[in-house]
Protein backbone atom coordinates (compact mmCIF):
# COMPACT_ATOMS: atom_id res chain seq x y z
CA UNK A 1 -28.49 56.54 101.10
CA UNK A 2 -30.82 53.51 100.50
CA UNK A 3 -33.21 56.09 98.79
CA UNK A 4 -30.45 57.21 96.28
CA UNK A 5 -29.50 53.45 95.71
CA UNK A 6 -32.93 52.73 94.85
CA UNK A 7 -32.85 55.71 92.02
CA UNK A 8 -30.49 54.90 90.50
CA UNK A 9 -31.18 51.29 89.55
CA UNK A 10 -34.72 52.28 88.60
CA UNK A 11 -32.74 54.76 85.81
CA UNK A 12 -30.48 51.63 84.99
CA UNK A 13 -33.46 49.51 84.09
CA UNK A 14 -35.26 52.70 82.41
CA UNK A 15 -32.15 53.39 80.23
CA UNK A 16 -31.43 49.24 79.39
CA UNK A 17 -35.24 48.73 78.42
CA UNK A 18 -34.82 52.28 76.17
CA UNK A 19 -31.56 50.73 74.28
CA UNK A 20 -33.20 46.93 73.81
CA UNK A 21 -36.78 48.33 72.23
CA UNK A 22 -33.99 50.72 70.01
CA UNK A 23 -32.29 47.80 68.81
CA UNK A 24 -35.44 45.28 68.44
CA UNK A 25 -36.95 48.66 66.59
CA UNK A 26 -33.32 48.34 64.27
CA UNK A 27 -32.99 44.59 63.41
CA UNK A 28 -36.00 44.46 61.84
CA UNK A 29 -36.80 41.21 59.12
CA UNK A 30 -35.42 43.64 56.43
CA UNK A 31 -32.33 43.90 57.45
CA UNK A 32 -31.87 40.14 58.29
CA UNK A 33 -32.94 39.38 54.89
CA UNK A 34 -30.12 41.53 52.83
CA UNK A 35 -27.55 38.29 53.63
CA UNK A 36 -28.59 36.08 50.89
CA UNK A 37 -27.66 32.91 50.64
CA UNK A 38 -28.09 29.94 48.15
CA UNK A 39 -28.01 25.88 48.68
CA UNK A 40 -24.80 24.36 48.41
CA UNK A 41 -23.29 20.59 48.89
CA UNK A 42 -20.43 19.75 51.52
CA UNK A 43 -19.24 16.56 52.92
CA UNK A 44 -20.89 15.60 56.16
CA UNK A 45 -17.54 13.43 56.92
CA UNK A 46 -13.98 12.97 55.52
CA UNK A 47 -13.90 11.97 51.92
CA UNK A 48 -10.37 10.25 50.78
CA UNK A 49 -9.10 10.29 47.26
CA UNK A 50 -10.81 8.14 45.11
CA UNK A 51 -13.62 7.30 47.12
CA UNK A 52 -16.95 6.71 45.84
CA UNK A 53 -19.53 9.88 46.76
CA UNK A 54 -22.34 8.49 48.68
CA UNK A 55 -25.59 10.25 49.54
CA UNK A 56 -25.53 9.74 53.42
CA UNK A 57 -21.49 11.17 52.93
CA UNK A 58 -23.48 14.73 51.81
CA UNK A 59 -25.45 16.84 52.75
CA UNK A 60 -27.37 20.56 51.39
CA UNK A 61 -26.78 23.10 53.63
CA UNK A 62 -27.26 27.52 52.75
CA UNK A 63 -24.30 29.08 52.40
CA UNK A 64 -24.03 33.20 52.05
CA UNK A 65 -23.64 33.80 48.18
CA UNK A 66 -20.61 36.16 48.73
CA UNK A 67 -18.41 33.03 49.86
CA UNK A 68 -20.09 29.84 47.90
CA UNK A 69 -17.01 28.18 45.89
CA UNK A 70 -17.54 28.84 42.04
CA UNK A 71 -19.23 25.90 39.99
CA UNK A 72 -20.10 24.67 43.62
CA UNK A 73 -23.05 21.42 43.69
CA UNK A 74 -26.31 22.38 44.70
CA UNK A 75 -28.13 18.81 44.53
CA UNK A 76 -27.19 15.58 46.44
CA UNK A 77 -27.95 13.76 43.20
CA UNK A 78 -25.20 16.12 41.43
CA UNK A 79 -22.38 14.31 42.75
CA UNK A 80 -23.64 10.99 44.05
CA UNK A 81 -21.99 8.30 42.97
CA UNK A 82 -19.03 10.19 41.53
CA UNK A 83 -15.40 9.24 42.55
CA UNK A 84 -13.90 11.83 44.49
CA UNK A 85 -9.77 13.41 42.86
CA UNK A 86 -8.67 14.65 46.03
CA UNK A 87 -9.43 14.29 49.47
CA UNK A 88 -12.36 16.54 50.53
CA UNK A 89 -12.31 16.92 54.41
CA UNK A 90 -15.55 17.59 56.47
CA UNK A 91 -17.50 20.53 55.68
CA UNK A 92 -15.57 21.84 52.37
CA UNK A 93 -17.73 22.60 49.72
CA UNK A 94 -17.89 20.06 46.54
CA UNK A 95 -16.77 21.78 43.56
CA UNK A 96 -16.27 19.68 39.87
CA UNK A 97 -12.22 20.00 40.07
CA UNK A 98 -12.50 18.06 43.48
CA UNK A 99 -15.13 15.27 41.71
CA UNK A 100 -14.44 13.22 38.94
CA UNK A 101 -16.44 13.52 35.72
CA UNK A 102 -19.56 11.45 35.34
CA UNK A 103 -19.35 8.23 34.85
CA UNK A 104 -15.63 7.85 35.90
CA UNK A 105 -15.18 5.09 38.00
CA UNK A 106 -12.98 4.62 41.01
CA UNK A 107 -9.02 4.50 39.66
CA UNK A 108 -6.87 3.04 41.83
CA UNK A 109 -4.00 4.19 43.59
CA UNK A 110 -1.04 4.61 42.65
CA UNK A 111 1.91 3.82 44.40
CA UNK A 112 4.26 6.01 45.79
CA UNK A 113 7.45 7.01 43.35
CA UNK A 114 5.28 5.73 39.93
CA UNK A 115 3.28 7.55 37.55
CA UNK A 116 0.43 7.01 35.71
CA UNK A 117 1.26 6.73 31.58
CA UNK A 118 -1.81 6.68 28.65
CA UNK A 119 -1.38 4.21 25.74
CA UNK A 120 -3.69 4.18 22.86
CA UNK A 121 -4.16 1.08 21.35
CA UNK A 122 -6.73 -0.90 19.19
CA UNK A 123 -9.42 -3.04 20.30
CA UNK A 124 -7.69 -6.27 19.23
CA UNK A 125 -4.46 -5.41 21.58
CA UNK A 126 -7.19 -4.74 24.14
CA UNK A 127 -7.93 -8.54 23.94
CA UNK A 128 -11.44 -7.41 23.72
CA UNK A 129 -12.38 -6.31 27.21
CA UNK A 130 -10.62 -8.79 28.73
CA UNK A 131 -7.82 -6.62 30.58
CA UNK A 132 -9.55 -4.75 33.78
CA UNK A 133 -7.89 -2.37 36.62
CA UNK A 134 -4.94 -3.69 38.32
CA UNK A 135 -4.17 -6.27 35.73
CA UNK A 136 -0.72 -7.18 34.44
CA UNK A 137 0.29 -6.89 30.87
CA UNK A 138 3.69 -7.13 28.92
CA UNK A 139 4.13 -4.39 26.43
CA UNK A 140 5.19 -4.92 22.83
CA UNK A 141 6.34 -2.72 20.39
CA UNK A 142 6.00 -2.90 16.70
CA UNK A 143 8.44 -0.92 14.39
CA UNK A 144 10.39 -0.87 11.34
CA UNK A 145 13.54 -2.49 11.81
CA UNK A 146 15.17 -1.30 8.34
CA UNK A 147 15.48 -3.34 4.61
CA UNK A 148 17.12 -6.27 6.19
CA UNK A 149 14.79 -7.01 8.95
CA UNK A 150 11.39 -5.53 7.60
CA UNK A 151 9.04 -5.31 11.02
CA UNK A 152 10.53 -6.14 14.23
CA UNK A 153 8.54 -7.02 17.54
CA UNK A 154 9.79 -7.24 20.76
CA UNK A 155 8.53 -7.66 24.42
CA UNK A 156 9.22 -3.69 25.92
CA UNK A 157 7.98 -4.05 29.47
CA UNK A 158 7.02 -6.62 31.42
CA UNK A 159 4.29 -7.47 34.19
CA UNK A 160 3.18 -3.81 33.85
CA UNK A 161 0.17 -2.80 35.71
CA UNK A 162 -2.89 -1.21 34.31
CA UNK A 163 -5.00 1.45 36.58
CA UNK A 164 -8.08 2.01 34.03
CA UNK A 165 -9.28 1.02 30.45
CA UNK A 166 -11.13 3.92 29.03
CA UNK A 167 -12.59 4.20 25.43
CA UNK A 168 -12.33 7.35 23.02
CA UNK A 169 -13.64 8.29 19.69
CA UNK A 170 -11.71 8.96 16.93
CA UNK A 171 -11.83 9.41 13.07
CA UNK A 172 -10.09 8.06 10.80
CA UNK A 173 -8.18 9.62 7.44
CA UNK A 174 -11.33 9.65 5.70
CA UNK A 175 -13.66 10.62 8.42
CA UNK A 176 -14.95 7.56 9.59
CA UNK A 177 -15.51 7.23 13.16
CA UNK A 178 -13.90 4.63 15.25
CA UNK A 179 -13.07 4.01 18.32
CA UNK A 180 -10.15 3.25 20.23
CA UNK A 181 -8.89 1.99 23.61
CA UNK A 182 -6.59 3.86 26.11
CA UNK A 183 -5.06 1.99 28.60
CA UNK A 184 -3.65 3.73 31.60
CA UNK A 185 -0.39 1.88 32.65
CA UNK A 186 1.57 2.60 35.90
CA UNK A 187 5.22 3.53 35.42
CA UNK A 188 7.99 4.97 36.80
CA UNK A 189 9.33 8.35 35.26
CA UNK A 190 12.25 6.41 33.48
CA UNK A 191 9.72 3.85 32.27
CA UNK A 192 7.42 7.13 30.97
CA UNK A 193 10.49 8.72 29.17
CA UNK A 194 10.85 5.46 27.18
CA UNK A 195 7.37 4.56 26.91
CA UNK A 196 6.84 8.06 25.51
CA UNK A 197 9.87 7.61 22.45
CA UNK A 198 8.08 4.05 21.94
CA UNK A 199 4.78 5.43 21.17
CA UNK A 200 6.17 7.84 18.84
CA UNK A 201 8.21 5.23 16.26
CA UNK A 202 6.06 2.19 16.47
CA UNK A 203 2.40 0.50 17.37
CA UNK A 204 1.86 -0.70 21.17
CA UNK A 205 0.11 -4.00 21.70
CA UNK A 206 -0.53 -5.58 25.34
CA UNK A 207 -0.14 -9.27 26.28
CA UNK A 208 -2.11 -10.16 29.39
CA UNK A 209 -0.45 -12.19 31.93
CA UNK A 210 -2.50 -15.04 33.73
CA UNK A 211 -3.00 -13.66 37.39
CA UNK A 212 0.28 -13.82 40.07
CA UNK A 213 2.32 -14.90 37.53
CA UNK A 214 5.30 -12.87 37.88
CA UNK A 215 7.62 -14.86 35.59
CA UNK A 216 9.90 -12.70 33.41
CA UNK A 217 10.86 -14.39 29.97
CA UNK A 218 13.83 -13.72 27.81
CA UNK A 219 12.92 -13.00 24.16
CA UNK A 220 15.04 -12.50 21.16
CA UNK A 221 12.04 -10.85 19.54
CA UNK A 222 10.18 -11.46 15.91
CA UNK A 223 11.09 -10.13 12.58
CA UNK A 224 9.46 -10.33 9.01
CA UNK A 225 12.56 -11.66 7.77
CA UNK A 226 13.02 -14.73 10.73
CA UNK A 227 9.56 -15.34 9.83
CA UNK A 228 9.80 -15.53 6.47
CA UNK A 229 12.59 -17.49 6.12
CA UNK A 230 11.15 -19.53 8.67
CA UNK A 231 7.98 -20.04 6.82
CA UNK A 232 10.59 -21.22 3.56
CA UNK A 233 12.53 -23.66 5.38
CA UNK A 234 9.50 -25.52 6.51
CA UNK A 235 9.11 -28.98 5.69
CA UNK A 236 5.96 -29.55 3.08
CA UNK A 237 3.36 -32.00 4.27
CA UNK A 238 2.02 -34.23 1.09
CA UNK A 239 -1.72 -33.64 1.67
CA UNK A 240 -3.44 -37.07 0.66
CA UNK A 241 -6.58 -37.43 -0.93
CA UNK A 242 -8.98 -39.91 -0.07
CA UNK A 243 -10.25 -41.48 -3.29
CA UNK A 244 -13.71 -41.18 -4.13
CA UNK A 245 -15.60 -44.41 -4.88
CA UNK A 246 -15.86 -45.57 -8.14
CA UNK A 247 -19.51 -45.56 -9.12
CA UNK A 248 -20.83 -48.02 -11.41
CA UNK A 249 -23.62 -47.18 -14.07
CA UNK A 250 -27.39 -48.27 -13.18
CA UNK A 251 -28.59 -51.46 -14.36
CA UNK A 252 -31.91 -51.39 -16.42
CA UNK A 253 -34.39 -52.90 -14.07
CA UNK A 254 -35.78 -56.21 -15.51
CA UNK A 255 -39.17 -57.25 -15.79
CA UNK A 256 -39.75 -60.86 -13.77
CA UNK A 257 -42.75 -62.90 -15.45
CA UNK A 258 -45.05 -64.51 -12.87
CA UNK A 259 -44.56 -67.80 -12.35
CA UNK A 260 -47.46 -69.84 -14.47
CA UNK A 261 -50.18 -71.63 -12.19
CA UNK A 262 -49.85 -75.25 -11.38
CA UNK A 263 -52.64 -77.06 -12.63
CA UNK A 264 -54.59 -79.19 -10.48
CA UNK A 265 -55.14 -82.45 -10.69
CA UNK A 266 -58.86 -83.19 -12.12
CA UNK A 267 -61.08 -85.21 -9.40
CA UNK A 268 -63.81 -86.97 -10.82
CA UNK A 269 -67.29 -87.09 -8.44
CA UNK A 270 -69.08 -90.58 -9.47
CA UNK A 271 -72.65 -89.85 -9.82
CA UNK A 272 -74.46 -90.41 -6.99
CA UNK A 273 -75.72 -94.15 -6.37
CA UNK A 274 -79.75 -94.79 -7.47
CA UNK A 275 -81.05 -96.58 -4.62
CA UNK A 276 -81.92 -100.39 -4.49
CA UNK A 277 -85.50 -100.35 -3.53
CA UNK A 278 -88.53 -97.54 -4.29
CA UNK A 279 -91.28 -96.87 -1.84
CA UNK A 280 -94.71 -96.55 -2.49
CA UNK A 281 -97.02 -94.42 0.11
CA UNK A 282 -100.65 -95.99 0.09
CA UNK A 283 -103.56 -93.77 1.69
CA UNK A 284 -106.97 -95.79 2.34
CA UNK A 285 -109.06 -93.37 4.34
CA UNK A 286 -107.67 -93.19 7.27
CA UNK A 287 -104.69 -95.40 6.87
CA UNK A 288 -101.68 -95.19 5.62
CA UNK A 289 -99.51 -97.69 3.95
CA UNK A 290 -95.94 -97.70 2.59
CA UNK A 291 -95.00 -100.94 0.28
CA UNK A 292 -91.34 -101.09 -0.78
CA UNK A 293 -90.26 -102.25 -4.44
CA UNK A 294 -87.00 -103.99 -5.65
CA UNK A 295 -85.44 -100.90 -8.38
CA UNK A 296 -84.25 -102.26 -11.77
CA UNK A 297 -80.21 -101.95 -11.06
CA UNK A 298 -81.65 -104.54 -8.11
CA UNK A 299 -83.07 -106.87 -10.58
CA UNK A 300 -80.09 -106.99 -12.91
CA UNK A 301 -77.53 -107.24 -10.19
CA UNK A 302 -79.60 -109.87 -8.95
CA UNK A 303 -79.53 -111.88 -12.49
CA UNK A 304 -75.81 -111.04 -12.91
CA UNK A 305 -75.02 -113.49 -10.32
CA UNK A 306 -77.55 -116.04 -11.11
CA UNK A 307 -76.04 -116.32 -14.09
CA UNK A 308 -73.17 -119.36 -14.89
């Protein structure tokens, strides 16, 4: 009994090593390469709507080309950075309708029961960049208000607040390009309906509030009529003008004669005084002798006083 035991598992090992060389001899690297597959991007974790894509949130994996998503990302850099429309769970493939366009920045939420409503408007309602996402704004409208009234505007909506500022490019009548601002205001459906009819008869302009201020004011509204009349009945302010100076013609410039010299008084130097007595130098060989004479003005001094 043992004996048969024994034959049998040798045929059992036989007959499994037969079918695993047939099946090694089957899948062969030619028939594991005829599944061809192609890179694509999914999220490596939960992506939420409106969420900014980043490059750690991604990742490239090889997906079989039978099943990739059409238009599906192949490149991290494809999509980084990009806001995501919908919420993209873990592992789902990012295609464009799930990623905004390039260049789109985050918009934000919107709450529950409101809409979101476009408005085209100029740059100078735009108040020149000044009005950003999540900012409040009262809405005018500008219309014709008939013969009697000529233009009328009026405060529409108030404290109304804007999810995104966008810019678009338009032409004008004659071709010219311009462009203009859209701002994307959040409404409910009633506010949409009118909103839409106001768009349609007049010219939207936006008032930014100052931030929390969530005063409402009570306006009677502006017409070319109240504003002409207005302009009539104001009170005229007598402008005065300063006088200028009076000035007075040049005088010829006069020509001052230099004052004439101061003459000096003339001092008379006596000639100098002849001395009373002349000396005689005497040499005698070796000696020397000096002898001293009385001068003339001497002598007739002298017989000046002798005389009576």
């Amino acid at each position: 009994m043992g004996n048969i035991l024994r034959r049998v598992a040798i045929v059992l090992v036989l007959v499994a090593g037969l079918v695993f060389s047939w099946i090694r001899r089957v899948e062969t690297p030619s028939s594991r390469a005829r599944v061809a597959t192609a890179p694509v991007v999914i999220a490596q974790t939960d992506l939420a709507q409106g969420a900014l894509i980043d490059r750690m949130a991604v990742v490239v994996v090889q997906w079989p080309v039978g099943t990739i998503p059409a238009g599906a990302y192949t490149t991290v850099d494809s999509v980084a950075g990009r806001v995501t429309r919908v919420v993209i769970f873990k592992g789902e493939a990012l295609v464009p309708g799930r990623v905004a366009p390039l260049g789109q920045g985050p918009m934000p939420k919107i709450t529950p029961g409101k809409r979101a409503f476009a408005v085209r408007i100029n740059d100078v309602s735009g108040i020149a960049g000044l009005i950003q996402p999540n900012s409040r704004v009262d809405i005018v409208l500008v219309m014709d208000g008939g013969a009697d009234k000529g233009r009328v505007a009026k405060v529409f909506m108030e404290n109304m607040r804007i999810l995104a500022m966008n810019a678009v490019s338009q032409r004008s009548d004659d071709g010219r390009p311009i462009n203009a601002a859209v701002a994307t205001v959040e409404v409910t459906p009633s506010e949409g309906e009118e909103l839409t009819i106001a768009t349609t008869q007049g010219q939207i302009q936006l008032m930014l509030r100052g931030y929390g201020d969530p005063d409402s004011t009570k306006t009677h509204g502006a017409t070319t009529t109240r504003i002409v009349q207005g302009l009539s009945n104001a009170p005229s302010v007598a402008v005065q003008q300063r006088p200028e100076p009076k000035r007075s013609a040049p005088q010829p410039r006069r020509e001052t004669a230099a004052p004439a010299p101061v003459p000096q008084p003339l001092v008379l130097t006596p000639p100098p005084r002849k001395p009373d007595t002349n000396t005689v130098t005497i040499y005698r060989q070796q000696n020397v002798e000096k002898k001293s004479f009385q001068a003339d003005s001497a002598k007739k001094d002298s017989l000046a006083r002798a005389r009576p």
